[in-house]
PDB file of N, CA and C in Angstrom:
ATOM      1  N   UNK A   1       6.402   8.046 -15.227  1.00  0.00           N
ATOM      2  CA  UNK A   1       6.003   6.725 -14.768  1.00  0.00           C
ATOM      3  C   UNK A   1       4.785   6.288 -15.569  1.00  0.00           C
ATOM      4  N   UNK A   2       4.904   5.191 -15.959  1.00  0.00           N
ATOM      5  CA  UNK A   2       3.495   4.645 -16.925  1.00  0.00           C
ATOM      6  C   UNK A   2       2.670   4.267 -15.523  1.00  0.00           C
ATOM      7  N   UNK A   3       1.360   4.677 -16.074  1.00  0.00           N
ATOM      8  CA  UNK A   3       0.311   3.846 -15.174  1.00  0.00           C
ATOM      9  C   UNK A   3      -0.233   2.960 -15.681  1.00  0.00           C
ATOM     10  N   UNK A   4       0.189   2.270 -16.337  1.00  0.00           N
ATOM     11  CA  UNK A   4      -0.662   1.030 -16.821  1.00  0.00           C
ATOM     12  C   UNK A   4      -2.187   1.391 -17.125  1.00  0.00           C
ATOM     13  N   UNK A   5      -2.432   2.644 -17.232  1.00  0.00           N
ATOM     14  CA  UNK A   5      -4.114   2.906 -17.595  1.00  0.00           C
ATOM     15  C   UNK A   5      -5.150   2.913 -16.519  1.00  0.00           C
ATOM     16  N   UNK A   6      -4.181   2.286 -15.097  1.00  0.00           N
ATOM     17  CA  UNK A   6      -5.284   2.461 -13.870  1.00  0.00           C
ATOM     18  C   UNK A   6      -5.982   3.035 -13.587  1.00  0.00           C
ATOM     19  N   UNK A   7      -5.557   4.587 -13.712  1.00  0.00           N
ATOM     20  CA  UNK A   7      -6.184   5.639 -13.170  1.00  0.00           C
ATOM     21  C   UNK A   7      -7.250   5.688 -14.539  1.00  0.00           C
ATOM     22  N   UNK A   8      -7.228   5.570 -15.500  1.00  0.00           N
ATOM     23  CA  UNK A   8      -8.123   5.414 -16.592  1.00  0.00           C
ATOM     24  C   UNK A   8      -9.538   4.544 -16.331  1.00  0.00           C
ATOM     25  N   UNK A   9      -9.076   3.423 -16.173  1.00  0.00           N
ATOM     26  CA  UNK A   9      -9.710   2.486 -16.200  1.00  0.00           C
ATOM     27  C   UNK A   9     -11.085   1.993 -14.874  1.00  0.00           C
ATOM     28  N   UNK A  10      -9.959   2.584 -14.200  1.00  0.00           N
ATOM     29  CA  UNK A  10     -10.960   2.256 -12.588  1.00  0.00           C
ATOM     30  C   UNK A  10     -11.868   3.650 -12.596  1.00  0.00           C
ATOM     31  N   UNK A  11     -11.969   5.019 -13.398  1.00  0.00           N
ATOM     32  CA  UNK A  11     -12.794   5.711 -13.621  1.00  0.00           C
ATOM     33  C   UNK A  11     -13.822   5.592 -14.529  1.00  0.00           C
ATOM     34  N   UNK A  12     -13.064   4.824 -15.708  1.00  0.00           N
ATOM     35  CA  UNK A  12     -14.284   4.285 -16.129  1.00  0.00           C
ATOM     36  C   UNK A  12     -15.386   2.901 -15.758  1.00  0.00           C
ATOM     37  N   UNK A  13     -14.707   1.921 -14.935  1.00  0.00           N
ATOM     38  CA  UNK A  13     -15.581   1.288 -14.446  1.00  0.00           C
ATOM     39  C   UNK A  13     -16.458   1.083 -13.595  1.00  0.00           C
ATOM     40  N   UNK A  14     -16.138   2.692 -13.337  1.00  0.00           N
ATOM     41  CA  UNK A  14     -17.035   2.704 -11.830  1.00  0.00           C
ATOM     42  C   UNK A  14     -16.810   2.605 -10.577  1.00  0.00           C
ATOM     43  N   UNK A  15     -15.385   1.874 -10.581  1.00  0.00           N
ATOM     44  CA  UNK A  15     -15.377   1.664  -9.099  1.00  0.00           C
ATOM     45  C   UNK A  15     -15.626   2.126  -8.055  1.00  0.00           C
ATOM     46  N   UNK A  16     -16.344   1.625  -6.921  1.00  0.00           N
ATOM     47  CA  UNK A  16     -16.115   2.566  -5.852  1.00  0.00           C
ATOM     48  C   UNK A  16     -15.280   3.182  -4.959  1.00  0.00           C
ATOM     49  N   UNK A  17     -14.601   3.873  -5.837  1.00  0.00           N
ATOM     50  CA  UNK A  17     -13.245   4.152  -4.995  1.00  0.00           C
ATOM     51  C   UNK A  17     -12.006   3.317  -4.474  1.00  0.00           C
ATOM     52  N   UNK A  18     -12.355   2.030  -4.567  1.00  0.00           N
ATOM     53  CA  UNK A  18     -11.277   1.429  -3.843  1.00  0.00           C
ATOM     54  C   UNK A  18     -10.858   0.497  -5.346  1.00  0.00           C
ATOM     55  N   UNK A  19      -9.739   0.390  -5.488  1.00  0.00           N
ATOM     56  CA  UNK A  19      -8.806  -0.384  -6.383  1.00  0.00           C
ATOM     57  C   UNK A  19      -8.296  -2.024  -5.793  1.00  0.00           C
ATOM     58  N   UNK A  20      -8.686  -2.819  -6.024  1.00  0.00           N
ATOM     59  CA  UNK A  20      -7.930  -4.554  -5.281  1.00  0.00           C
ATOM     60  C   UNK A  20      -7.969  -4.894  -6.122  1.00  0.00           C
ATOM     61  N   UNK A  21      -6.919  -6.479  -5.519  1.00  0.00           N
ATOM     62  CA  UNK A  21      -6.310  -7.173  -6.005  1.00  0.00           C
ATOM     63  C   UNK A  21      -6.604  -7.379  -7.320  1.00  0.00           C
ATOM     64  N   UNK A  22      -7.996  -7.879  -7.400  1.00  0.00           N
ATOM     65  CA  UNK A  22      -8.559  -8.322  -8.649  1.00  0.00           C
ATOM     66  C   UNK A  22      -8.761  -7.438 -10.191  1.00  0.00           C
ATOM     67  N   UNK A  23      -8.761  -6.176  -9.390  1.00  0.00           N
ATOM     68  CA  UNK A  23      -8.960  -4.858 -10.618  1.00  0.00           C
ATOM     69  C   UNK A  23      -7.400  -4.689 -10.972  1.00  0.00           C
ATOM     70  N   UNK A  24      -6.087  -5.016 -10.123  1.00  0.00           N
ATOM     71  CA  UNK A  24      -4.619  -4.939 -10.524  1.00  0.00           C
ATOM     72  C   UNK A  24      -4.446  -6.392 -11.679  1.00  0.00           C
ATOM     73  N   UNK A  25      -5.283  -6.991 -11.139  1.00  0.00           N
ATOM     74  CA  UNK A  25      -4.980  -8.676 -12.133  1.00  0.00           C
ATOM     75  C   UNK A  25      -5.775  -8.180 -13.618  1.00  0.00           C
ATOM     76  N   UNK A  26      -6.988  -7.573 -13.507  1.00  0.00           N
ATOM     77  CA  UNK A  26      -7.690  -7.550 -14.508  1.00  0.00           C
ATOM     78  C   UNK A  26      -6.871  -6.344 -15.720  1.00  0.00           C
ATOM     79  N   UNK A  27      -5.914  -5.484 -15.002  1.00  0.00           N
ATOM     80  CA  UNK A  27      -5.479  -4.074 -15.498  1.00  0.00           C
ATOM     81  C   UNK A  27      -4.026  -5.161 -16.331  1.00  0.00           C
ATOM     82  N   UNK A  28      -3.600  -6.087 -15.644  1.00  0.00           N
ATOM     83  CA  UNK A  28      -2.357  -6.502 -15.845  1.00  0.00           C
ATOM     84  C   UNK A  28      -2.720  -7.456 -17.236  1.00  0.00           C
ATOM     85  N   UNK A  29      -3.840  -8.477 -17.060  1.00  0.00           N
ATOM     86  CA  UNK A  29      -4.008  -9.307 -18.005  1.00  0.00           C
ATOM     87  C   UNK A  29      -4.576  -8.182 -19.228  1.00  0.00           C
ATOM     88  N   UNK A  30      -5.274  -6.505 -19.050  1.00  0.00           N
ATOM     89  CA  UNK A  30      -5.606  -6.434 -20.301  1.00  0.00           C
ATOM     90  C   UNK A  30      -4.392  -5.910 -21.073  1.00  0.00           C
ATOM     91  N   UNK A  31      -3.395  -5.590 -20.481  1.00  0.00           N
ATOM     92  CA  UNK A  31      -2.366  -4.575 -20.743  1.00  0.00           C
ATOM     93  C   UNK A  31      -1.255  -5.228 -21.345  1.00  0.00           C
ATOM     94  N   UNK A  32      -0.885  -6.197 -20.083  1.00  0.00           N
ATOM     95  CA  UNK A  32       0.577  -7.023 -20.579  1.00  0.00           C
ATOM     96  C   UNK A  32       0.047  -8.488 -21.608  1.00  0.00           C
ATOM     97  N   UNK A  33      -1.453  -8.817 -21.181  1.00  0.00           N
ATOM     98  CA  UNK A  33      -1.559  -9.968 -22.079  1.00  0.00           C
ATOM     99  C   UNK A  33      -1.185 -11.034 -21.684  1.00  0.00           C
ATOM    100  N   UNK A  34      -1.018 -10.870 -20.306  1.00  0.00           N
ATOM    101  CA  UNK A  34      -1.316 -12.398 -19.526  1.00  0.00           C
ATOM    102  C   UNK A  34      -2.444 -13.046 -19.285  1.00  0.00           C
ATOM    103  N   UNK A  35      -2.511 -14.701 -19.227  1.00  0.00           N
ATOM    104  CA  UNK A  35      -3.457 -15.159 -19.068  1.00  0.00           C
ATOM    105  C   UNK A  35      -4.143 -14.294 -17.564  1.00  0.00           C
ATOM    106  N   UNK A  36      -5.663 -14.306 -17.140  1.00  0.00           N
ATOM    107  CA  UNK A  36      -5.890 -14.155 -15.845  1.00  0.00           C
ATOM    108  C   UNK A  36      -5.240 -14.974 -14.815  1.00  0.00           C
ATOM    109  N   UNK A  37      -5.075 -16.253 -14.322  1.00  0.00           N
ATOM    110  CA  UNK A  37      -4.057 -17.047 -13.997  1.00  0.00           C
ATOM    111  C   UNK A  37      -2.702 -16.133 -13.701  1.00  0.00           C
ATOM    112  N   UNK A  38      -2.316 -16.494 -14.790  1.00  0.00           N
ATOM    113  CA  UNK A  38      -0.963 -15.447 -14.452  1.00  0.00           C
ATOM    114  C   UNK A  38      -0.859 -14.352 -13.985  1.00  0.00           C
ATOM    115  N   UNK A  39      -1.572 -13.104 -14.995  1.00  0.00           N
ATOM    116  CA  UNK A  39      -1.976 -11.758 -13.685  1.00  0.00           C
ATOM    117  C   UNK A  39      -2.332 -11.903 -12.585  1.00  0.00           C
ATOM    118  N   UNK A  40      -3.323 -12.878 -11.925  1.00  0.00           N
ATOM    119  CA  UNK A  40      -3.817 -12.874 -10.404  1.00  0.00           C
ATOM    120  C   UNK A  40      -2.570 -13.514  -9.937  1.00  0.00           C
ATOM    121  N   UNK A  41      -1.644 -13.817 -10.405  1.00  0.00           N
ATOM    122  CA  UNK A  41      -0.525 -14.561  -9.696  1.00  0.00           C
ATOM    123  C   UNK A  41       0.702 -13.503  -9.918  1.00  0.00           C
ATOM    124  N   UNK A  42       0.770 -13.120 -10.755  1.00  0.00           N
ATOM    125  CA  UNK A  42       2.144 -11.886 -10.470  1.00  0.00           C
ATOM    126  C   UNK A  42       1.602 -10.915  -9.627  1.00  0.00           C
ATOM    127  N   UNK A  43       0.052 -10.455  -9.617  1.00  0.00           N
ATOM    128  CA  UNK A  43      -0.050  -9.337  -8.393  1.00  0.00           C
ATOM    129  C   UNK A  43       0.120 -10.125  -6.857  1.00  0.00           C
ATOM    130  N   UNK A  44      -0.053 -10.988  -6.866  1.00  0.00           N
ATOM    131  CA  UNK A  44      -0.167 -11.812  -5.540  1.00  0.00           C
ATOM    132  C   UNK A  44       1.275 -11.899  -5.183  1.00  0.00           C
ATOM    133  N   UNK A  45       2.394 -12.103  -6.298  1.00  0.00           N
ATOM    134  CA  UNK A  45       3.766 -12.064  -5.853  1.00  0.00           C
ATOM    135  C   UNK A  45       4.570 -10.894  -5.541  1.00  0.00           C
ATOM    136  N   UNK A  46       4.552  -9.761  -6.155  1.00  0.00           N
ATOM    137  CA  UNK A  46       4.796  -8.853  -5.998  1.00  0.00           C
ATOM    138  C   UNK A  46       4.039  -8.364  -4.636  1.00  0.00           C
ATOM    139  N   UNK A  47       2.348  -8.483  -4.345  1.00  0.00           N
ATOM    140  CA  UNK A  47       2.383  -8.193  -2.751  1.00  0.00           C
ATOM    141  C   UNK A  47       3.068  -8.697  -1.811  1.00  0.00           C
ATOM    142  N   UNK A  48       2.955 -10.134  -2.278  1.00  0.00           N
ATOM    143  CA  UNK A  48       3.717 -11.020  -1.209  1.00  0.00           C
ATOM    144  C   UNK A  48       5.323 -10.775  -1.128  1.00  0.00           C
ATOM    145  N   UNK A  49       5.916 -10.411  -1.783  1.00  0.00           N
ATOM    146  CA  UNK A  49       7.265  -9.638  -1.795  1.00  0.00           C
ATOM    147  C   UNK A  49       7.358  -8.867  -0.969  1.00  0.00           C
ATOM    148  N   UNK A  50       6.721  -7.516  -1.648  1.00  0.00           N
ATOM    149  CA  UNK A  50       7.043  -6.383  -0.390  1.00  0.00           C
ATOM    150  C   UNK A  50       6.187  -6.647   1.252  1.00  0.00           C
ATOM    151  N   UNK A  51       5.308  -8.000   1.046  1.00  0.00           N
ATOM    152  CA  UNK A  51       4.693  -8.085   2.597  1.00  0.00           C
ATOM    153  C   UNK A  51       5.973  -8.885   3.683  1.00  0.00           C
ATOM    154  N   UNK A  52       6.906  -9.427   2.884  1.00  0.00           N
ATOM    155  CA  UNK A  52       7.570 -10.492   3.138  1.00  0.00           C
ATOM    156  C   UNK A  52       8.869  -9.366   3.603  1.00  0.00           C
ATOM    157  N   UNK A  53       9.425  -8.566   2.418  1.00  0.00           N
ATOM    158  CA  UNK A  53      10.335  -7.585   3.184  1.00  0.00           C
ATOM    159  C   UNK A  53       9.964  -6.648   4.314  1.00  0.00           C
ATOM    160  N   UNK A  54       8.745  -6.379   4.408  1.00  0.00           N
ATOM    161  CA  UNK A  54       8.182  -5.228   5.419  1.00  0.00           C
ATOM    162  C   UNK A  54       8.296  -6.341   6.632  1.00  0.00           C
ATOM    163  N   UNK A  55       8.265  -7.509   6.782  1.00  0.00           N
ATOM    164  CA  UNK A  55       8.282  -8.704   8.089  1.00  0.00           C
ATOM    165  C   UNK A  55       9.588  -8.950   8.353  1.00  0.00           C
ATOM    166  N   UNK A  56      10.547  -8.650   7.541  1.00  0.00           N
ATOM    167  CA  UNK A  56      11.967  -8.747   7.862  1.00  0.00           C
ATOM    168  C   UNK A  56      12.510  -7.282   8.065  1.00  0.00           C
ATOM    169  N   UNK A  57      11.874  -6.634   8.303  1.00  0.00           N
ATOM    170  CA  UNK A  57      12.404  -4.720   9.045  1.00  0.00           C
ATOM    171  C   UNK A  57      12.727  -4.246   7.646  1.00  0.00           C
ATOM    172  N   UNK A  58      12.303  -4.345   6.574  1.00  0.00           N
ATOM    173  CA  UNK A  58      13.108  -3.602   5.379  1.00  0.00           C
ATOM    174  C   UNK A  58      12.149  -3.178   4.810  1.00  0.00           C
ATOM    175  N   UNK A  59      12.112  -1.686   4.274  1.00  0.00           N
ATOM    176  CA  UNK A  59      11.136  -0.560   4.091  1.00  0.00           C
ATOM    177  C   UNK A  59      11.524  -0.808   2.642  1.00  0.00           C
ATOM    178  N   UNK A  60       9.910  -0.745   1.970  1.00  0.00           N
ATOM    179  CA  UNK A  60       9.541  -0.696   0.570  1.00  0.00           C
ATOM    180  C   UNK A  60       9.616   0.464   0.064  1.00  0.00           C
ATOM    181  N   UNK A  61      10.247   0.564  -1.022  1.00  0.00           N
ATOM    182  CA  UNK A  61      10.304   1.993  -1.944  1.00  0.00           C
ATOM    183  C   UNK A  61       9.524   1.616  -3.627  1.00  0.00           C
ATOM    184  N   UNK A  62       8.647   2.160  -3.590  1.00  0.00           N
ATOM    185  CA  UNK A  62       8.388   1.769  -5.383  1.00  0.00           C
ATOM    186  C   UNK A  62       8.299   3.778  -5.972  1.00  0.00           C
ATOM    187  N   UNK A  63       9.363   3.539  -6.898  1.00  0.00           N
ATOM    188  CA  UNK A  63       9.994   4.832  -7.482  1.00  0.00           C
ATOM    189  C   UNK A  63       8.471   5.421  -8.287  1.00  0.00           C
ATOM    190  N   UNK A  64       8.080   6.829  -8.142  1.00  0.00           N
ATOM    191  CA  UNK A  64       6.871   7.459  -8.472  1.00  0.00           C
ATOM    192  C   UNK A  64       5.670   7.034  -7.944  1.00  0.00           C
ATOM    193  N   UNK A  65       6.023   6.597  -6.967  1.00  0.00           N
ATOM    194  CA  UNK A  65       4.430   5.734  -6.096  1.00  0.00           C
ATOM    195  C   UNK A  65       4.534   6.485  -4.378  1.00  0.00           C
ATOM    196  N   UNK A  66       5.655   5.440  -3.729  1.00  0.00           N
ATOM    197  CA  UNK A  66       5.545   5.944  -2.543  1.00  0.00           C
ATOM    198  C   UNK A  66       6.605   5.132  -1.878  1.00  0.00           C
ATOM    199  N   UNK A  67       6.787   5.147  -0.168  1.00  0.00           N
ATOM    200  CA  UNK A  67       7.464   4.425   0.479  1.00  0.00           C
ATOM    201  C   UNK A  67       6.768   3.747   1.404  1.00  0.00           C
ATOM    202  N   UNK A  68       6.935   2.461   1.919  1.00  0.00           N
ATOM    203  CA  UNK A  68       6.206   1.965   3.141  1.00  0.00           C
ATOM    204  C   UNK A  68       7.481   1.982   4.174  1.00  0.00           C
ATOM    205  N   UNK A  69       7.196   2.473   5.144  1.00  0.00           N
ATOM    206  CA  UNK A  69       8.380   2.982   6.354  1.00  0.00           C
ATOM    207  C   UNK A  69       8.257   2.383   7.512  1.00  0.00           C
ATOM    208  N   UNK A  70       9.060   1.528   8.197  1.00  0.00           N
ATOM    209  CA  UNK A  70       8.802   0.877   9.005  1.00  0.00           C
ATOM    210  C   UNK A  70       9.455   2.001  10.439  1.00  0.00           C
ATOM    211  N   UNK A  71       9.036   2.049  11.734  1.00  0.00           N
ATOM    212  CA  UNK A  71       9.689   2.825  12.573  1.00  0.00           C
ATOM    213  C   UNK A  71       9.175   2.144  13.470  1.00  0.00           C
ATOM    214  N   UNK A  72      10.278   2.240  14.289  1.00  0.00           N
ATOM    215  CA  UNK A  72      10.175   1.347  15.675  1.00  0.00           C
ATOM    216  C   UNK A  72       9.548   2.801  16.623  1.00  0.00           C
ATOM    217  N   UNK A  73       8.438   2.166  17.676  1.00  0.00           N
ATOM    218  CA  UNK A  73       8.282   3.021  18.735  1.00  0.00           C
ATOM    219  C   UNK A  73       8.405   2.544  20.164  1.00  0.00           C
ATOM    220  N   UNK A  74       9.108   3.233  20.755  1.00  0.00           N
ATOM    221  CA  UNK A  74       9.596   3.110  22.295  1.00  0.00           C
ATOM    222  C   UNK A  74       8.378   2.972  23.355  1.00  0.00           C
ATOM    223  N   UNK A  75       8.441   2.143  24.512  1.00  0.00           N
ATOM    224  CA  UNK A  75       7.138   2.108  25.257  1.00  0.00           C
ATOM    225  C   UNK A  75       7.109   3.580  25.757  1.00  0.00           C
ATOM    226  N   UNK A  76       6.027   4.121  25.858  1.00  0.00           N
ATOM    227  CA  UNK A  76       5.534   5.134  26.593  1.00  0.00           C
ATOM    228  C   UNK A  76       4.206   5.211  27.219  1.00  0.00           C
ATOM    229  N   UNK A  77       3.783   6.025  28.064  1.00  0.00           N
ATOM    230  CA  UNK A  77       2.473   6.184  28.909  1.00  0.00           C
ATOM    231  C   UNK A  77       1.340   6.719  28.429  1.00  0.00           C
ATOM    232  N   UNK A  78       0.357   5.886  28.039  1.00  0.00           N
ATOM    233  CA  UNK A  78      -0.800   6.973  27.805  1.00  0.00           C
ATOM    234  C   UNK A  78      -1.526   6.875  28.772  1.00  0.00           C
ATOM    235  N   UNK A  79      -2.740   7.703  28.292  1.00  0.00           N
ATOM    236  CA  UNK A  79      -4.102   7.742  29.078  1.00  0.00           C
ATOM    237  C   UNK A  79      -5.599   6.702  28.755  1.00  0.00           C
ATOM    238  N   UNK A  80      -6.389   6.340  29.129  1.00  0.00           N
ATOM    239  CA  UNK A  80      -7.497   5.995  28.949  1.00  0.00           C
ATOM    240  C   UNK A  80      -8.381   7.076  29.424  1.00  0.00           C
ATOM    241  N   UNK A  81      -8.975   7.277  27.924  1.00  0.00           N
ATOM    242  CA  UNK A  81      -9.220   8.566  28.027  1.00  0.00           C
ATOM    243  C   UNK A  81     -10.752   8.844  28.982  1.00  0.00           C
ATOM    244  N   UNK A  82     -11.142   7.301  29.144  1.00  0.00           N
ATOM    245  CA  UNK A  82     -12.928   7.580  30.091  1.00  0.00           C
ATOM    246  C   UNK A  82     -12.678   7.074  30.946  1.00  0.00           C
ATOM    247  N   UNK A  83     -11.524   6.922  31.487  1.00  0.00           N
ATOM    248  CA  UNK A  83     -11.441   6.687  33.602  1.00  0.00           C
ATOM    249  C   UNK A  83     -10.264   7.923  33.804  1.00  0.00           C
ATOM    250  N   UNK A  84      -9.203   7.951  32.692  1.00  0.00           N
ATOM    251  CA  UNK A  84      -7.983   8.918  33.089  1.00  0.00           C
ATOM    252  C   UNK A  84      -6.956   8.295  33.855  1.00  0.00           C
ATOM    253  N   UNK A  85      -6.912   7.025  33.726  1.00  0.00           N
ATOM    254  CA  UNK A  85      -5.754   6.421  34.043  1.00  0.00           C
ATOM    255  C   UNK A  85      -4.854   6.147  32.984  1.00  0.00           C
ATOM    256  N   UNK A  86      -3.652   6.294  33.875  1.00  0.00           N
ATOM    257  CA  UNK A  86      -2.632   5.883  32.771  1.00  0.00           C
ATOM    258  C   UNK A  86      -2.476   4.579  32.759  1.00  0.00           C
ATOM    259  N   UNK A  87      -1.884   4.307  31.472  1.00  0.00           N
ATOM    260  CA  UNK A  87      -1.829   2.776  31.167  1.00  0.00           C
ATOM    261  C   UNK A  87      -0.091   3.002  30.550  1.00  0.00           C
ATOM    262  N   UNK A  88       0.476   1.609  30.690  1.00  0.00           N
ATOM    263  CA  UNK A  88       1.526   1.737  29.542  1.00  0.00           C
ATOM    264  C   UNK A  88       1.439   1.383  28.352  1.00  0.00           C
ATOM    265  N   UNK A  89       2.351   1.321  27.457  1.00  0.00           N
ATOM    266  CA  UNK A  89       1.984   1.272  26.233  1.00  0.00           C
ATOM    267  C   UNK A  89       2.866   0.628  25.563  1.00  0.00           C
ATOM    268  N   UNK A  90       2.645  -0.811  25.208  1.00  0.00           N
ATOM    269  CA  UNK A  90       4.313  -1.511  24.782  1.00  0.00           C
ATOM    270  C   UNK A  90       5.220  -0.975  23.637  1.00  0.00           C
ATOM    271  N   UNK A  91       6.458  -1.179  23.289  1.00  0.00           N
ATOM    272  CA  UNK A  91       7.037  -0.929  22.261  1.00  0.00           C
ATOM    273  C   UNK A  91       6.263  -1.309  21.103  1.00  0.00           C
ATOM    274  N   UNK A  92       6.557  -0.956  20.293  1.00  0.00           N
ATOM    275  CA  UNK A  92       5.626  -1.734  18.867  1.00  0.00           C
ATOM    276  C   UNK A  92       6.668  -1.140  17.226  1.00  0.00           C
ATOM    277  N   UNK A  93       5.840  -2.068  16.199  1.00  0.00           N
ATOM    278  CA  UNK A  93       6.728  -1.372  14.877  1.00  0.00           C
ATOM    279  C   UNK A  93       5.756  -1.152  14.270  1.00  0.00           C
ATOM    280  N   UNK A  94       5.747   0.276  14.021  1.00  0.00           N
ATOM    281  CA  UNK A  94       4.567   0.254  13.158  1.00  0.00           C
ATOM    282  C   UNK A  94       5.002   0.914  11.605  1.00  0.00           C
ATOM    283  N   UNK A  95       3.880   0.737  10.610  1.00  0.00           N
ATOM    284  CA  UNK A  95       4.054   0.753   9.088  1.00  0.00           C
ATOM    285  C   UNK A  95       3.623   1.917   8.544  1.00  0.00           C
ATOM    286  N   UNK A  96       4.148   3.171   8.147  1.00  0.00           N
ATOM    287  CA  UNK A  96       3.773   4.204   7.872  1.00  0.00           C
ATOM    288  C   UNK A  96       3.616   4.483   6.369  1.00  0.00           C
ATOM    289  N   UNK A  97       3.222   4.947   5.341  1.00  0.00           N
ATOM    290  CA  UNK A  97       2.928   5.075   3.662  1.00  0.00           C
ATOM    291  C   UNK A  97       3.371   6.762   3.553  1.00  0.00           C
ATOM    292  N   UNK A  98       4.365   7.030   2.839  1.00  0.00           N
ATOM    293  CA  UNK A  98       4.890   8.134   2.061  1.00  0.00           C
ATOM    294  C   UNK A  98       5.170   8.398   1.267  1.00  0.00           C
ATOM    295  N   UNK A  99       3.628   8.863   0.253  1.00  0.00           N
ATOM    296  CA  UNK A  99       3.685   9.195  -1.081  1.00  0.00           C
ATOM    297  C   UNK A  99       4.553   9.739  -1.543  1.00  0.00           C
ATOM    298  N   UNK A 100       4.979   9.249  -2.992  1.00  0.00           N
ATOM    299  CA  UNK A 100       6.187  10.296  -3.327  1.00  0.00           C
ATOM    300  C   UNK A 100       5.432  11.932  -3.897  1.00  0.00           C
ATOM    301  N   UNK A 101       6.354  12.567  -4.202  1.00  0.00           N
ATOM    302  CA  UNK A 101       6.467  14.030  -5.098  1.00  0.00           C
ATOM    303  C   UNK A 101       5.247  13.632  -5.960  1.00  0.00           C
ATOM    304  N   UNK A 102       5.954  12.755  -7.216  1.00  0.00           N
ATOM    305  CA  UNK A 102       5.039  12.852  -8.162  1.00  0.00           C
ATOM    306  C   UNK A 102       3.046  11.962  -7.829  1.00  0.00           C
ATOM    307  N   UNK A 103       3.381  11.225  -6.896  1.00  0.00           N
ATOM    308  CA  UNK A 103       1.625  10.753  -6.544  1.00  0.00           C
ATOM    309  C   UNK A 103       1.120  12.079  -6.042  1.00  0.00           C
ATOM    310  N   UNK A 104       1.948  12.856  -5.574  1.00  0.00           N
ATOM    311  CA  UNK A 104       1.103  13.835  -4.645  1.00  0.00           C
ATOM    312  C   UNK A 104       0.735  15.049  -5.631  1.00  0.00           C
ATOM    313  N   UNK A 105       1.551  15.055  -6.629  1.00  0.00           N
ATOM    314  CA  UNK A 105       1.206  16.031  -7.604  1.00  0.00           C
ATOM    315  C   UNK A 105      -0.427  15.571  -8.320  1.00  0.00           C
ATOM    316  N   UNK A 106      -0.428  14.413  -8.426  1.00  0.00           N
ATOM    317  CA  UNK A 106      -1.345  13.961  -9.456  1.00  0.00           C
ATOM    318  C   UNK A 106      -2.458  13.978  -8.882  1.00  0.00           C
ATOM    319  N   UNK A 107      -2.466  13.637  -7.296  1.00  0.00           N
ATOM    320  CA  UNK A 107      -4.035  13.658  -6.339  1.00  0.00           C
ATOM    321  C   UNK A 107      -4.274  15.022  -5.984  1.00  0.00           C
ATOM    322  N   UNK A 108      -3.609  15.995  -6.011  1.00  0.00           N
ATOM    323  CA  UNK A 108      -3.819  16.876  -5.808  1.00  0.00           C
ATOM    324  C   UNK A 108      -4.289  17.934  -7.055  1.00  0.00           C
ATOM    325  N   UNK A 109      -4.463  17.282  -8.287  1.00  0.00           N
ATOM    326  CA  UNK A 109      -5.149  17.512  -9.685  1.00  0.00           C
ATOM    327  C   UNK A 109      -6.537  17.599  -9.637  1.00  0.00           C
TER     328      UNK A 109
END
């Protein structure tokens, strides 16, 4: 899988750890040679893609990255844990992230 130099790049600039939007636009315009304009607008589409399928129940796969997994959960009973009453707990869908093989090889470097 090419990384586009990310992992390069965001070590050398310092970042603090966290990678956004703007450092994917800046990686895209130095790489592919899009205007900024355009990079801040293909990363914005491509989020907005997979934000748009994850709202219609359909789980994101990007091949050597990871999966975003959608799973439905059934109501059940919890506790509050500083009186000890139970409460219920509505159904809900929640969004889970499952690195693939190869991300997990590389963070674990």
């Amino acid at each position: 899988m090419a990384d586009l130099g990310i992992a390069r790049m965001s070590k050398e600039a310092g970042l603090g750890g966290t990678l956004t939007r703007a450092d994917l636009a800046d990686v895209v315009h130095t790489k592919l040679g899009l205007s900024r304009a355009e990079s801040a607008q293909l990363v914005e589409r491509v989020l907005h893609h997979m934000c748009h399928s994850l709202s219609e129940g359909k789980n994101v796969k990007i091949s050597g990255f990871g999966s975003f997994i959608l799973r439905d959960k059934g109501q059940r009973v919890g506790r509050n844990p500083k009186t000890g009453i139970e409460v219920a707990i509505a159904p809900r869908r929640v969004m889970t992230f499952r690195a693939s093989q190869i991300m997990r090889d590389r963070i674990a470097r």
